[in-house]
PDB file of N, CA and C in Angstrom:
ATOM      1  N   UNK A   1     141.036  73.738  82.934  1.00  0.00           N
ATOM      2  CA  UNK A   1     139.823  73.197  82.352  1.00  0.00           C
ATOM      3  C   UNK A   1     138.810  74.324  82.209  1.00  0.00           C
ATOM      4  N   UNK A   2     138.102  74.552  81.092  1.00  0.00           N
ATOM      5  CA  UNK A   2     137.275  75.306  81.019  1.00  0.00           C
ATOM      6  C   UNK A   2     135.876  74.759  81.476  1.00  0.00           C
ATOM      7  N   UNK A   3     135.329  76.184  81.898  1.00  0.00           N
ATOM      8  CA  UNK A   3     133.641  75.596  82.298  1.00  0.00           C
ATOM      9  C   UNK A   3     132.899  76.361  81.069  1.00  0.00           C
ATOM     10  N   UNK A   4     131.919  74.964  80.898  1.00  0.00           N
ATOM     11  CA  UNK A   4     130.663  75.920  79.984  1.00  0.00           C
ATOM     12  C   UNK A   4     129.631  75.279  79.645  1.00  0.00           C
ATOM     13  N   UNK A   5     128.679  75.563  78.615  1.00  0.00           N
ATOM     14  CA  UNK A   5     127.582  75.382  78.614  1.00  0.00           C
ATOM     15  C   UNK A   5     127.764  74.366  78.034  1.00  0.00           C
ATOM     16  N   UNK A   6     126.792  72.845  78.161  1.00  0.00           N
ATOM     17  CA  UNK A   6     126.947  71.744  77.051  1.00  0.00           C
ATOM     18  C   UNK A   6     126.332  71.791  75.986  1.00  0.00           C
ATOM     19  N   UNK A   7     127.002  71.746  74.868  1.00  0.00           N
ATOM     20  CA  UNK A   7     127.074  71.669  73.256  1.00  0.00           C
ATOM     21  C   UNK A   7     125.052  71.259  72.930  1.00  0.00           C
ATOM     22  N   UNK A   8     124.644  70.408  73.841  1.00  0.00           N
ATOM     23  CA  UNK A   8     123.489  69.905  72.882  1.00  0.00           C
ATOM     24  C   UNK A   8     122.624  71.001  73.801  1.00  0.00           C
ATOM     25  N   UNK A   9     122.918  72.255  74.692  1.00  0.00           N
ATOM     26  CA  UNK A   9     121.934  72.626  75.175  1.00  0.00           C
ATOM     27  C   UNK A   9     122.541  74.509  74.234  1.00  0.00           C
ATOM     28  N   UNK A  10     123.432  74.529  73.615  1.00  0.00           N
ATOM     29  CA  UNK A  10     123.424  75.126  72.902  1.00  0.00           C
ATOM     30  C   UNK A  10     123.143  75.325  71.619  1.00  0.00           C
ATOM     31  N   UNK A  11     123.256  73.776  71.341  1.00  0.00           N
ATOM     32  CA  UNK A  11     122.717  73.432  69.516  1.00  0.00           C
ATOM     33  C   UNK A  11     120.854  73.960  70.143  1.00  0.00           C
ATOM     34  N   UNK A  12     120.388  73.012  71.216  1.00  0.00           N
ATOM     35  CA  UNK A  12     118.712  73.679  71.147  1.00  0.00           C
ATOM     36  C   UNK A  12     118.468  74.932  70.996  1.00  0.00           C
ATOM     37  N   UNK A  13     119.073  76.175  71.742  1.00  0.00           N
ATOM     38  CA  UNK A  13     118.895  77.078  71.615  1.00  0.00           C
ATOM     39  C   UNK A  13     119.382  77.673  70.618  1.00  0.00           C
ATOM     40  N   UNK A  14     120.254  77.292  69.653  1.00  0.00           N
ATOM     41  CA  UNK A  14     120.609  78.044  68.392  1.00  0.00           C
ATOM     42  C   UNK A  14     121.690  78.715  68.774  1.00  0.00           C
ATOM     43  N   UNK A  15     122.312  78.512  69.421  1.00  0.00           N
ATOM     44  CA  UNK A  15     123.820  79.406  69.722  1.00  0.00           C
ATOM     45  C   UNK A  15     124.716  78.932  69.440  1.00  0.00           C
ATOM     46  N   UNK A  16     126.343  79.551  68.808  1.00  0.00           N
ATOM     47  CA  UNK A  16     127.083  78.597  68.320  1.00  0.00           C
ATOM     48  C   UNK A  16     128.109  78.320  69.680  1.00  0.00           C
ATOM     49  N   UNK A  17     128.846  77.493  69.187  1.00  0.00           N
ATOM     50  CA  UNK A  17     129.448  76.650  70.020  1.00  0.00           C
ATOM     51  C   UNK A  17     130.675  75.980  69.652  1.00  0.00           C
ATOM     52  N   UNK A  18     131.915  76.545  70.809  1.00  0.00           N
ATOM     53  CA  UNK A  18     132.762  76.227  69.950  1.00  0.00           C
ATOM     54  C   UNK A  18     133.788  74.675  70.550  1.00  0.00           C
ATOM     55  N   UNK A  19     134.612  74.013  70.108  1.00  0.00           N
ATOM     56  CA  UNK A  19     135.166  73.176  71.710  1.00  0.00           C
ATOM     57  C   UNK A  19     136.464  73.401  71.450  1.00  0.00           C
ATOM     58  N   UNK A  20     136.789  73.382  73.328  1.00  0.00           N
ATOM     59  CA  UNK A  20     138.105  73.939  73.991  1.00  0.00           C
ATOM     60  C   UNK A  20     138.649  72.628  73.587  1.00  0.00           C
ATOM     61  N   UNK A  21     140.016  72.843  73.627  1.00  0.00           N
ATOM     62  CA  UNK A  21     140.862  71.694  73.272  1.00  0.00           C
ATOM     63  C   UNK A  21     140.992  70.542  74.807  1.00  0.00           C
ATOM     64  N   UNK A  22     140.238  71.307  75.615  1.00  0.00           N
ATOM     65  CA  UNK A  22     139.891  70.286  76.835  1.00  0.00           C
ATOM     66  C   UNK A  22     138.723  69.015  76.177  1.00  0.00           C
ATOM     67  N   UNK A  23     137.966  69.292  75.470  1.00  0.00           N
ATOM     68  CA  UNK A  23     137.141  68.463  75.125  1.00  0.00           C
ATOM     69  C   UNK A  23     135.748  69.131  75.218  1.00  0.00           C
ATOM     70  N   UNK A  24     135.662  70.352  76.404  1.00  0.00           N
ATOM     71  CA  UNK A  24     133.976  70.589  76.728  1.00  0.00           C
ATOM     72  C   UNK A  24     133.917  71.897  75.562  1.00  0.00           C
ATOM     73  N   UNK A  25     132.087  71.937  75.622  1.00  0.00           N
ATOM     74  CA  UNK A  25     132.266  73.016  74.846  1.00  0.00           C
ATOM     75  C   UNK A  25     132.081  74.280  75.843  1.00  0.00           C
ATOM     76  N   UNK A  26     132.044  75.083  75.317  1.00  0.00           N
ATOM     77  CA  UNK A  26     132.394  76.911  75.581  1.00  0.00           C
ATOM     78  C   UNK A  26     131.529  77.701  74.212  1.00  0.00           C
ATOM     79  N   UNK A  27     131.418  79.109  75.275  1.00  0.00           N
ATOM     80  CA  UNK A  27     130.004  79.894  74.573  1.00  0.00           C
ATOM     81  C   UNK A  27     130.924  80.548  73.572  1.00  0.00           C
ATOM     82  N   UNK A  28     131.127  80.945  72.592  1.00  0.00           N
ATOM     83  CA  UNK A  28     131.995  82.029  71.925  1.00  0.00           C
ATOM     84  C   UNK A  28     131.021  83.351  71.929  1.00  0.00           C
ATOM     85  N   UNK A  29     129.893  83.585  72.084  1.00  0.00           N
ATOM     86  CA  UNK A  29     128.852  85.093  72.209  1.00  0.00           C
ATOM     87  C   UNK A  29     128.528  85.095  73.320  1.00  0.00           C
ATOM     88  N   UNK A  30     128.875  84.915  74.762  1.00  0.00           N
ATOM     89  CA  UNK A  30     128.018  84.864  75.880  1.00  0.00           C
ATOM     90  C   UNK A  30     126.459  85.805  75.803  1.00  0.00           C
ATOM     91  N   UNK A  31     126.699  87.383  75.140  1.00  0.00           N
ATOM     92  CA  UNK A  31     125.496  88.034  74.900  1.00  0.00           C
ATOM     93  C   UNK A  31     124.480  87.455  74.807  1.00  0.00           C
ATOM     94  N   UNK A  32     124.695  86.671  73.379  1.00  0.00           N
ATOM     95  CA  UNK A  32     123.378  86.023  72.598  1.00  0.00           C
ATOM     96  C   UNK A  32     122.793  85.321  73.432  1.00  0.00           C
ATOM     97  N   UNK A  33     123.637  84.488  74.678  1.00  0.00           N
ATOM     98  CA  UNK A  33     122.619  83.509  75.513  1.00  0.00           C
ATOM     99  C   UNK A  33     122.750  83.846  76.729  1.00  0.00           C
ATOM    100  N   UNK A  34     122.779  85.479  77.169  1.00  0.00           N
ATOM    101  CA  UNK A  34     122.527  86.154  78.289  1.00  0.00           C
ATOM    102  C   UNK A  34     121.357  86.253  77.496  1.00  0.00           C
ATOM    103  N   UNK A  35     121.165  87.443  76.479  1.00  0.00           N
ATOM    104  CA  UNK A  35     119.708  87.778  75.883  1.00  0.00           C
ATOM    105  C   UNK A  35     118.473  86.784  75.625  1.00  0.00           C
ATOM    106  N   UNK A  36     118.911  85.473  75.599  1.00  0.00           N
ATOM    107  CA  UNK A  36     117.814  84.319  75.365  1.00  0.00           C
ATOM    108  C   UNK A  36     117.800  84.180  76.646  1.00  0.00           C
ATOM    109  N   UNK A  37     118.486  83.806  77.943  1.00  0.00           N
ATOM    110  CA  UNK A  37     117.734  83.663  79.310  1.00  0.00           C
ATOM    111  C   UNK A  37     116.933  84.835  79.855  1.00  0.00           C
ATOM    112  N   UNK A  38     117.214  86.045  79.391  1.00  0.00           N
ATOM    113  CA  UNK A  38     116.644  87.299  79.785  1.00  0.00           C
ATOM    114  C   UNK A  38     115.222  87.008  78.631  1.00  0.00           C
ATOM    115  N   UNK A  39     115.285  86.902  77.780  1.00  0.00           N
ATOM    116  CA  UNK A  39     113.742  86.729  76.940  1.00  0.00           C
ATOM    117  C   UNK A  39     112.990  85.644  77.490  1.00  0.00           C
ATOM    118  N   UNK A  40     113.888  84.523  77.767  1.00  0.00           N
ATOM    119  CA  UNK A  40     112.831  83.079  78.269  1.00  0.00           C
ATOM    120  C   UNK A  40     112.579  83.695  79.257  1.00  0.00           C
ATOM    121  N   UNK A  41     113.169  84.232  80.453  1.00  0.00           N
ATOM    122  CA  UNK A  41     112.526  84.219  81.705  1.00  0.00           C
ATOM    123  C   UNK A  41     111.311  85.818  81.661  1.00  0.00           C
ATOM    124  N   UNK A  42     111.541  86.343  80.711  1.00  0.00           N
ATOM    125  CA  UNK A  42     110.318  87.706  80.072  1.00  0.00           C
ATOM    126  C   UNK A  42     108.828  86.899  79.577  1.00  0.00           C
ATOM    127  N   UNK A  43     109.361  85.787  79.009  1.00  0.00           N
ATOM    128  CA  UNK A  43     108.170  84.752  78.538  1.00  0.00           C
ATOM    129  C   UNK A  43     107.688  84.216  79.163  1.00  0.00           C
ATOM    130  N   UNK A  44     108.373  83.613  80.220  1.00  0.00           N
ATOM    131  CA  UNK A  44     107.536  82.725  81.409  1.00  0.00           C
ATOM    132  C   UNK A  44     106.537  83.469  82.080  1.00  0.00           C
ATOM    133  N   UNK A  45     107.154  84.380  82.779  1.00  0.00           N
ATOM    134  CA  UNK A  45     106.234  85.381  83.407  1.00  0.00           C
ATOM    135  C   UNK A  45     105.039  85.570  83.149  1.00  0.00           C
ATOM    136  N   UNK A  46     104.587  85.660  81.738  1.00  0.00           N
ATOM    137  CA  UNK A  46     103.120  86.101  81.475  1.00  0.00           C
ATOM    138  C   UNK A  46     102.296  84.277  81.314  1.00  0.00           C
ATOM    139  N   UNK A  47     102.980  83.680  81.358  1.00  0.00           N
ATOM    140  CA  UNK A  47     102.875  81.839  81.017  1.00  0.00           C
ATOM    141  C   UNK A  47     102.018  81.851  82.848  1.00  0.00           C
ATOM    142  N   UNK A  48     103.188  82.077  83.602  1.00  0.00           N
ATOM    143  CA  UNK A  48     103.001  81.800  85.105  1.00  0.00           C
ATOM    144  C   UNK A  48     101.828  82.483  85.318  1.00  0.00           C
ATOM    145  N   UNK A  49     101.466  83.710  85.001  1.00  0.00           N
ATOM    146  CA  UNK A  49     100.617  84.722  85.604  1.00  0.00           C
ATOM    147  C   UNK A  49      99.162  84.102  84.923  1.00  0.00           C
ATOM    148  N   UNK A  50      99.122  83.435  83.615  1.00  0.00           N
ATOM    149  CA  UNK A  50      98.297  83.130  82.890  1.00  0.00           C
ATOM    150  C   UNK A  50      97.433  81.668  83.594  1.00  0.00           C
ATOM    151  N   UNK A  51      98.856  80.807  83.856  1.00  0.00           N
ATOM    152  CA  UNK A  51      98.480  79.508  84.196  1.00  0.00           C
ATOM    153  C   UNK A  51      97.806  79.774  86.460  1.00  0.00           C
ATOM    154  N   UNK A  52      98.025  80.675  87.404  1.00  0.00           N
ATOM    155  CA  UNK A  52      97.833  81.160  87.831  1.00  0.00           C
ATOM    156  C   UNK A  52      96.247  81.845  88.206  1.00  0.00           C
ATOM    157  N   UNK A  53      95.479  82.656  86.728  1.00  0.00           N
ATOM    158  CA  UNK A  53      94.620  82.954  87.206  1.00  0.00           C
ATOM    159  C   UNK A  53      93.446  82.066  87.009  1.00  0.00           C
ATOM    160  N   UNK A  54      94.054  80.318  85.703  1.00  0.00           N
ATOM    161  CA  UNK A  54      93.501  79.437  85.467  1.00  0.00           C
ATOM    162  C   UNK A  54      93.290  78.981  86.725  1.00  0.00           C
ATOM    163  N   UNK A  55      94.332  78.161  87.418  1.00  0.00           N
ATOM    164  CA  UNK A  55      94.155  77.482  88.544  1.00  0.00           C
ATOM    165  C   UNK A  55      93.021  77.999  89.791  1.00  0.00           C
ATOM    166  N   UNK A  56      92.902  79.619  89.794  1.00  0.00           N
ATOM    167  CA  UNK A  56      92.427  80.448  90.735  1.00  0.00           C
ATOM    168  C   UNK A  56      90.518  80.073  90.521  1.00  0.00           C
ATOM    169  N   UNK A  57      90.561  80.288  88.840  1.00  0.00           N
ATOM    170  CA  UNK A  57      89.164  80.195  88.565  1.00  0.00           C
ATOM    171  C   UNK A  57      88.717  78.760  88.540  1.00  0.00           C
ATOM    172  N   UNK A  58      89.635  77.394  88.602  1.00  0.00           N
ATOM    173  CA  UNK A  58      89.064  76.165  88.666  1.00  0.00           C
ATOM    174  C   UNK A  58      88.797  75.935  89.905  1.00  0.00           C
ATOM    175  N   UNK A  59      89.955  76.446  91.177  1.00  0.00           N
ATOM    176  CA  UNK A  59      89.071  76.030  92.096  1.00  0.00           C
ATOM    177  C   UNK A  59      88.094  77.121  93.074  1.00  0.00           C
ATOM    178  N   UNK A  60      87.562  77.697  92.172  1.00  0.00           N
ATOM    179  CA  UNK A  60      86.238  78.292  92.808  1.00  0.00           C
ATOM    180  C   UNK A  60      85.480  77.869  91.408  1.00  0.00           C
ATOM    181  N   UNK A  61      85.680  77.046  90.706  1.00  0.00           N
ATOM    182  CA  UNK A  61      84.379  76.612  90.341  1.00  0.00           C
ATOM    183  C   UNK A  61      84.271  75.279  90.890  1.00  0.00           C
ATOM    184  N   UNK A  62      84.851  74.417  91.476  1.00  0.00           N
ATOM    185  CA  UNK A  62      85.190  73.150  92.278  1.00  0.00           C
ATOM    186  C   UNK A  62      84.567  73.162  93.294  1.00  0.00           C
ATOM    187  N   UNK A  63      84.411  74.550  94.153  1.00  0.00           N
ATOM    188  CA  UNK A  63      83.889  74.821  95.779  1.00  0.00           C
ATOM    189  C   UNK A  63      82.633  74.469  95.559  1.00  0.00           C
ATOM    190  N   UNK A  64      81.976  73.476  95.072  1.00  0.00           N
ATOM    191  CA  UNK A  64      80.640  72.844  95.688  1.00  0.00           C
ATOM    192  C   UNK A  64      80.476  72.366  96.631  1.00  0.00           C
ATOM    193  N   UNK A  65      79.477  72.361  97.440  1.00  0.00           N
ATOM    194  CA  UNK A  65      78.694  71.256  98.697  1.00  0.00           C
ATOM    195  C   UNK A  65      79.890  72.234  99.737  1.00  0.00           C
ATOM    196  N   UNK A  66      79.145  71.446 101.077  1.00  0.00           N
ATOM    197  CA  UNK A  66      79.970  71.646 102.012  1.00  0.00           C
ATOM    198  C   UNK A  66      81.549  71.590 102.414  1.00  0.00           C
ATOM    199  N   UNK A  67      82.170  72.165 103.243  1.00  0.00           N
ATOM    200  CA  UNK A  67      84.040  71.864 104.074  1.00  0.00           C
ATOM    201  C   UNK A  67      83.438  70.267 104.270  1.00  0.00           C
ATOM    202  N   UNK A  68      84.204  69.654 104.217  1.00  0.00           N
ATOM    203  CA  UNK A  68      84.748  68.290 104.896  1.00  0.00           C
ATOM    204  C   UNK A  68      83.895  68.560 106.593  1.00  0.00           C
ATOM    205  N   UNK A  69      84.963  69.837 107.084  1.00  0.00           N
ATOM    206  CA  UNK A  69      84.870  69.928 108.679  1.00  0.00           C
ATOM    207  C   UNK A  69      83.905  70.073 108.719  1.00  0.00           C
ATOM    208  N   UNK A  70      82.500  70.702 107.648  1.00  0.00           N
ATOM    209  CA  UNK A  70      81.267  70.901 108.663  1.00  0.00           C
ATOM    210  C   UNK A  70      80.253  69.772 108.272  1.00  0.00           C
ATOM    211  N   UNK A  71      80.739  68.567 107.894  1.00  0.00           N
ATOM    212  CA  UNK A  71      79.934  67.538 107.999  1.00  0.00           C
ATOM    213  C   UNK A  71      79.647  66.943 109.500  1.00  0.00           C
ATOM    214  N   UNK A  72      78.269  67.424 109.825  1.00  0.00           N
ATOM    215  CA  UNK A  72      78.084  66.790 111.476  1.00  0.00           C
ATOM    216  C   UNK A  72      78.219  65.545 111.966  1.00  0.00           C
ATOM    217  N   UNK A  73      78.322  64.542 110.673  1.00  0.00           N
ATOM    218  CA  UNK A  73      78.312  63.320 111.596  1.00  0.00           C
ATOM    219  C   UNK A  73      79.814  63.540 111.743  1.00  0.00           C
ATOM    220  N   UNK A  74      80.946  63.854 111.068  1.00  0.00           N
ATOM    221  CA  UNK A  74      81.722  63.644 111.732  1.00  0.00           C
ATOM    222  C   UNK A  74      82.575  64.098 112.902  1.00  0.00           C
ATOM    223  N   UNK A  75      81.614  65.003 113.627  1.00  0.00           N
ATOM    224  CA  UNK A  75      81.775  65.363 114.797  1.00  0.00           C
ATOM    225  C   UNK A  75      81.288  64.458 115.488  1.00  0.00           C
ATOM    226  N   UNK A  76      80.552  63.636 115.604  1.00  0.00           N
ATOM    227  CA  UNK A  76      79.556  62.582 116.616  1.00  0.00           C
ATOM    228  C   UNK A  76      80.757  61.193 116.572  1.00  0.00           C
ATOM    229  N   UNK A  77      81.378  61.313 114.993  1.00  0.00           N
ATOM    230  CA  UNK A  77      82.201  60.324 115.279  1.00  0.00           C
ATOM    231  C   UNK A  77      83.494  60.374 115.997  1.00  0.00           C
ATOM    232  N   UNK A  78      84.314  61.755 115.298  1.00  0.00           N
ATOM    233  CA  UNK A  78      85.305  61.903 116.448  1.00  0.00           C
ATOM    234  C   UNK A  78      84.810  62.093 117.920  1.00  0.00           C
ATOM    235  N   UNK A  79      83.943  62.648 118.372  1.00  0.00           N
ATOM    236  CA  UNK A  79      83.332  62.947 119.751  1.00  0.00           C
ATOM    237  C   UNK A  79      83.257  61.782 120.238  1.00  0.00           C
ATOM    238  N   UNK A  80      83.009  60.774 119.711  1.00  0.00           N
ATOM    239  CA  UNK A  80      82.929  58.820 120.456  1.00  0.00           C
ATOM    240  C   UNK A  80      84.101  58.695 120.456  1.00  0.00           C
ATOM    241  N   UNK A  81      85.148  58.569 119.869  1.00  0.00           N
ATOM    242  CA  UNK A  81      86.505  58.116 119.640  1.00  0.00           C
ATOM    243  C   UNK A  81      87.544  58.512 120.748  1.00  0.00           C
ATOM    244  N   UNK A  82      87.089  59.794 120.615  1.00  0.00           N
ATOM    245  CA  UNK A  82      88.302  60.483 121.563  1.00  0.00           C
ATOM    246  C   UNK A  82      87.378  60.243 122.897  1.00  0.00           C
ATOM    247  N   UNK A  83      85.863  60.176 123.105  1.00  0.00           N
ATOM    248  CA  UNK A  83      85.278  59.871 124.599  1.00  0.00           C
ATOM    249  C   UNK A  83      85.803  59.080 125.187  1.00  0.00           C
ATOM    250  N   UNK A  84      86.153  57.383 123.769  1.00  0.00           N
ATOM    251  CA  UNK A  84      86.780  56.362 124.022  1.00  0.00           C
ATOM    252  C   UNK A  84      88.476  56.267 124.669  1.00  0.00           C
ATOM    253  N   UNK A  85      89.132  57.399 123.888  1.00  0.00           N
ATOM    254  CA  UNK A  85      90.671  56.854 124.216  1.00  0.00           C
ATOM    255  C   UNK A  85      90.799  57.663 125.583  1.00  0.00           C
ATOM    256  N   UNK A  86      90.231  58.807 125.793  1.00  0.00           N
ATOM    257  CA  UNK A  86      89.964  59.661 127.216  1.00  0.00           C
ATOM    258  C   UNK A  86      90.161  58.394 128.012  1.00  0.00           C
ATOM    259  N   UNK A  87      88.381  57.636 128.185  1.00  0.00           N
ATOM    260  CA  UNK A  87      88.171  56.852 129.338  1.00  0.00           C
ATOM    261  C   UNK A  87      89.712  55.457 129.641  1.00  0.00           C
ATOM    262  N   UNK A  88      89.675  55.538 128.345  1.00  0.00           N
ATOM    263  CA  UNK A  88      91.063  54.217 128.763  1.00  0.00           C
ATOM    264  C   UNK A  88      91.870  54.642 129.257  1.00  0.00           C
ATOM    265  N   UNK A  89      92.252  55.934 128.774  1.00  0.00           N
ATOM    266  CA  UNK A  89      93.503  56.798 129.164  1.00  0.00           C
ATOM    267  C   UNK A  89      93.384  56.936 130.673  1.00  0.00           C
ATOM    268  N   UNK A  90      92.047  57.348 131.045  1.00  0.00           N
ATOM    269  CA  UNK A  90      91.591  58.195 132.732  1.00  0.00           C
ATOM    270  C   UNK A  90      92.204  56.464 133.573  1.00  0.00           C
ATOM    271  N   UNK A  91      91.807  56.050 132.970  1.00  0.00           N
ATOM    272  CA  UNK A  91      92.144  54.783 133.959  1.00  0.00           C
ATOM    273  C   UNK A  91      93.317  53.209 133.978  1.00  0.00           C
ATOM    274  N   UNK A  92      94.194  54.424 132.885  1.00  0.00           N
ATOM    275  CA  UNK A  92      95.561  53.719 132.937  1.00  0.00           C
ATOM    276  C   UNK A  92      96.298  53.475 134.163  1.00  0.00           C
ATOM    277  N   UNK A  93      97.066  52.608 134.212  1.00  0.00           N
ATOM    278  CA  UNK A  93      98.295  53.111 135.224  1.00  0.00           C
ATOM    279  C   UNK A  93      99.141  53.696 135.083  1.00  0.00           C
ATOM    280  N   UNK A  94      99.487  53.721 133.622  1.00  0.00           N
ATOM    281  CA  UNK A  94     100.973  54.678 133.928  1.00  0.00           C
ATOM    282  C   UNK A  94     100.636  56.245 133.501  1.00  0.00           C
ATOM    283  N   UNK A  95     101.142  57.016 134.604  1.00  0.00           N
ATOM    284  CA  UNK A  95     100.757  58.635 134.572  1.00  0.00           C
ATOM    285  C   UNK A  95     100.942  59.282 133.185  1.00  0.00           C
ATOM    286  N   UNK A  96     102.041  58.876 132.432  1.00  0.00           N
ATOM    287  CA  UNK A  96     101.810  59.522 131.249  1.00  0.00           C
ATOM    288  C   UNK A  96     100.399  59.580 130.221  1.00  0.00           C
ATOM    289  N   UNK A  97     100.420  57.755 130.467  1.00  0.00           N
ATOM    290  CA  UNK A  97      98.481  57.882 129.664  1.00  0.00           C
ATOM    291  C   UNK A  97      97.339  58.798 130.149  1.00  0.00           C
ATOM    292  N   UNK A  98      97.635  59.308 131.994  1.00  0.00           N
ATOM    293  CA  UNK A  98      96.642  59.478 132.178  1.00  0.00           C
ATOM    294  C   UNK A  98      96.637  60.508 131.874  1.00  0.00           C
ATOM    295  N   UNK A  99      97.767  61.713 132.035  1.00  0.00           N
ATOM    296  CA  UNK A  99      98.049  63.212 131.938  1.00  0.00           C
ATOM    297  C   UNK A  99      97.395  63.023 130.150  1.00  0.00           C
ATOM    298  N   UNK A 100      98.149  62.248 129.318  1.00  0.00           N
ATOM    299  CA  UNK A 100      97.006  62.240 127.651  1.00  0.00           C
ATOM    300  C   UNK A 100      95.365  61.923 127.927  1.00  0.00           C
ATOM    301  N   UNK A 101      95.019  61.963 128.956  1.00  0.00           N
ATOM    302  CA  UNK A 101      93.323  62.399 128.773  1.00  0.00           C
ATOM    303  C   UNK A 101      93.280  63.335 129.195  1.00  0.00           C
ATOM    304  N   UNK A 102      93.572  64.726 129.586  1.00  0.00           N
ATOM    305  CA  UNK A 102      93.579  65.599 130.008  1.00  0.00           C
ATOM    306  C   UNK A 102      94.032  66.541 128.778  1.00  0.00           C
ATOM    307  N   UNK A 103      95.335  66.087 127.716  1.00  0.00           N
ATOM    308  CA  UNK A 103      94.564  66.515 126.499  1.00  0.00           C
ATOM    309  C   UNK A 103      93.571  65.976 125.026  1.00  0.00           C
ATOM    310  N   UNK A 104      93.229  64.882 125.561  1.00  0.00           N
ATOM    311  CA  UNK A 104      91.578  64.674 124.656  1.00  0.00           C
ATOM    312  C   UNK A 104      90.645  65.161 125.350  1.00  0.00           C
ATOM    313  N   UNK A 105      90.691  65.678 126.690  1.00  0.00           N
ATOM    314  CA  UNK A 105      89.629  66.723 127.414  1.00  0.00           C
ATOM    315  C   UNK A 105      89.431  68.084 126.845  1.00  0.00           C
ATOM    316  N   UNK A 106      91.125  68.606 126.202  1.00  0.00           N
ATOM    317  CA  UNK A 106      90.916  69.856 125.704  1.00  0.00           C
ATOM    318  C   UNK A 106      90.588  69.497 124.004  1.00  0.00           C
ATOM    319  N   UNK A 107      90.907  68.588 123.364  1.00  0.00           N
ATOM    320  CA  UNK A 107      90.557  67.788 122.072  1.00  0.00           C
ATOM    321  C   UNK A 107      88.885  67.975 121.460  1.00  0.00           C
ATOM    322  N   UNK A 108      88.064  67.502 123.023  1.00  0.00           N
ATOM    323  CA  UNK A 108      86.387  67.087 123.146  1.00  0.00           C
ATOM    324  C   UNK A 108      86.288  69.259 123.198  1.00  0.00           C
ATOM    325  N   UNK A 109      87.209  69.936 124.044  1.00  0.00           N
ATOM    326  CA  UNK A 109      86.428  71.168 124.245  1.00  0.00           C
ATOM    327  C   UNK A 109      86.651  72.365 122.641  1.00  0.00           C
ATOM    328  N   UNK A 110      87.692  71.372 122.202  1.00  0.00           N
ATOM    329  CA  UNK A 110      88.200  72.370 120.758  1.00  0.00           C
ATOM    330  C   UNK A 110      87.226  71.845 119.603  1.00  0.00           C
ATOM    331  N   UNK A 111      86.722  70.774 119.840  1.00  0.00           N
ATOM    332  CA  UNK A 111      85.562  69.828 118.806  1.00  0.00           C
ATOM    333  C   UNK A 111      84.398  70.582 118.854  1.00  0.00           C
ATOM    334  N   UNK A 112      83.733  70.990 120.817  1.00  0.00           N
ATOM    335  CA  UNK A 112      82.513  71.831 120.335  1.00  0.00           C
ATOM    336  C   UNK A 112      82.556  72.969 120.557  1.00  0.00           C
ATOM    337  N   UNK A 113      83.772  73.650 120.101  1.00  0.00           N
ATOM    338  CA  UNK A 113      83.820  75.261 119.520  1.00  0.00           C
ATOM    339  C   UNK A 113      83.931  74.992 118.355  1.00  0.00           C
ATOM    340  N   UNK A 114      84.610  74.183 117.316  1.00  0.00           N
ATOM    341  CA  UNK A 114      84.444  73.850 116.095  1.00  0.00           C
ATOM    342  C   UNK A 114      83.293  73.652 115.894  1.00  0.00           C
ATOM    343  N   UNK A 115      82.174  72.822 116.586  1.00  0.00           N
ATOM    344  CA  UNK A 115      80.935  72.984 116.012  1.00  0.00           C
ATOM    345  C   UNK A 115      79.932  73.943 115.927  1.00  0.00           C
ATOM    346  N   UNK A 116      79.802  74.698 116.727  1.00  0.00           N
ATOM    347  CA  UNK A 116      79.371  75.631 117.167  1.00  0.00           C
ATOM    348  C   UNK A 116      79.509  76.847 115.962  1.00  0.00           C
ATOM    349  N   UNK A 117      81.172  76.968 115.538  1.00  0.00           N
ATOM    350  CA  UNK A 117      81.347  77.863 114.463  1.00  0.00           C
ATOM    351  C   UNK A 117      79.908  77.857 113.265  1.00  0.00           C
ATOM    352  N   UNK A 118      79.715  79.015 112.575  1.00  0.00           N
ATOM    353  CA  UNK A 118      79.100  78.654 111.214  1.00  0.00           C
ATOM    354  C   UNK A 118      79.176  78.123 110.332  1.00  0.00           C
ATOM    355  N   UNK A 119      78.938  77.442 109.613  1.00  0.00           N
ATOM    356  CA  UNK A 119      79.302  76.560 108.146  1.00  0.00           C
ATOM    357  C   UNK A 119      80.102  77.783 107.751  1.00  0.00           C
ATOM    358  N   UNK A 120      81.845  77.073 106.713  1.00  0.00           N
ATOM    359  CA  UNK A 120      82.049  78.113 105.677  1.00  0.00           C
ATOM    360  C   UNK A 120      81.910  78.022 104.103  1.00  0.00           C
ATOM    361  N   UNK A 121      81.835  78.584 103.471  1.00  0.00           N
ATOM    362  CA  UNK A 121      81.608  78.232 101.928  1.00  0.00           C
ATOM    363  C   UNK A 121      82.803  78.582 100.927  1.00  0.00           C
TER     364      UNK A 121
END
C-alpha cells in the first residue's frame, strides 16, 4: 500500500497528483511540495512575528486602573475569611483540621507581606 498525500489537499495547493492502483493518491514531484511547505512555513513567520507585536501593544494599552491584588478591600475580605476557617479549624477535633490552621496562620502572614508590597502598574 502506498502512503501519501490526499488528492483534495493536493488539488488546494496546485500540485499534481497522481493515483496508485491501491486507490490513494501519491505525489509524482515531491520537490514542488517540499518547496511550498518550505515557503508556507517562510510566510508564517513574518504573520507570527507580526500578529505577536499586535498582541504585545494591545495589552499595554489594556493596563488601566489598578492589579486585581492591590485592591484593599480585598485584603480585609480574605483577612475575615481565612480569620474565620483558622478559628473553626483551631478548635476542631480532628488533628488534621487543626494542624490546617496553622497553615491559614502562614496564609494571614503571606496576606500582610502582600500588602505591605507597593502597588504594581
Amino acid at each position: 500500500m502506498a502512503t501519501g498525500v490526499p488528492a483534495h489537499l493536493l488539488a488546494a495547493a496546485g500540485l499534481p497528483a497522481t493515483l496508485v492502483p491501491g486507490g490513494a493518491a501519491s505525489v509524482t514531484a515531491p520537490l514542488p511540495l517540499a518547496l511550498t511547505a518550505v515557503g508556507a512555513l517562510w510566510t508564517a513567520l513574518p504573520a507570527v512575528a507580526v500578529l505577536r507585536r499586535l498582541r504585545r501593544r494591545w495589552d499595554r494599552a489594556t493596563a488601566d486602573g489598578p492589579a486585581p491584588i492591590d485592591d484593599h478591600y480585598r485584603y480585609a475580605g480574605f483577612r475575615r475569611r481565612i480569620e474565620a476557617y483558622a478559628g473553626a479549624a483551631r478548635d476542631h477535633r480532628s488533628p488534621r483540621r487543626r494542624a490546617a490552621a496553622i497553615d491559614l496562620e502562614y496564609a494571614l502572614d503571606w496576606l500582610a507581606a502582600a500588602q505591605t508590597e507597593p502597588p504594581r502598574h
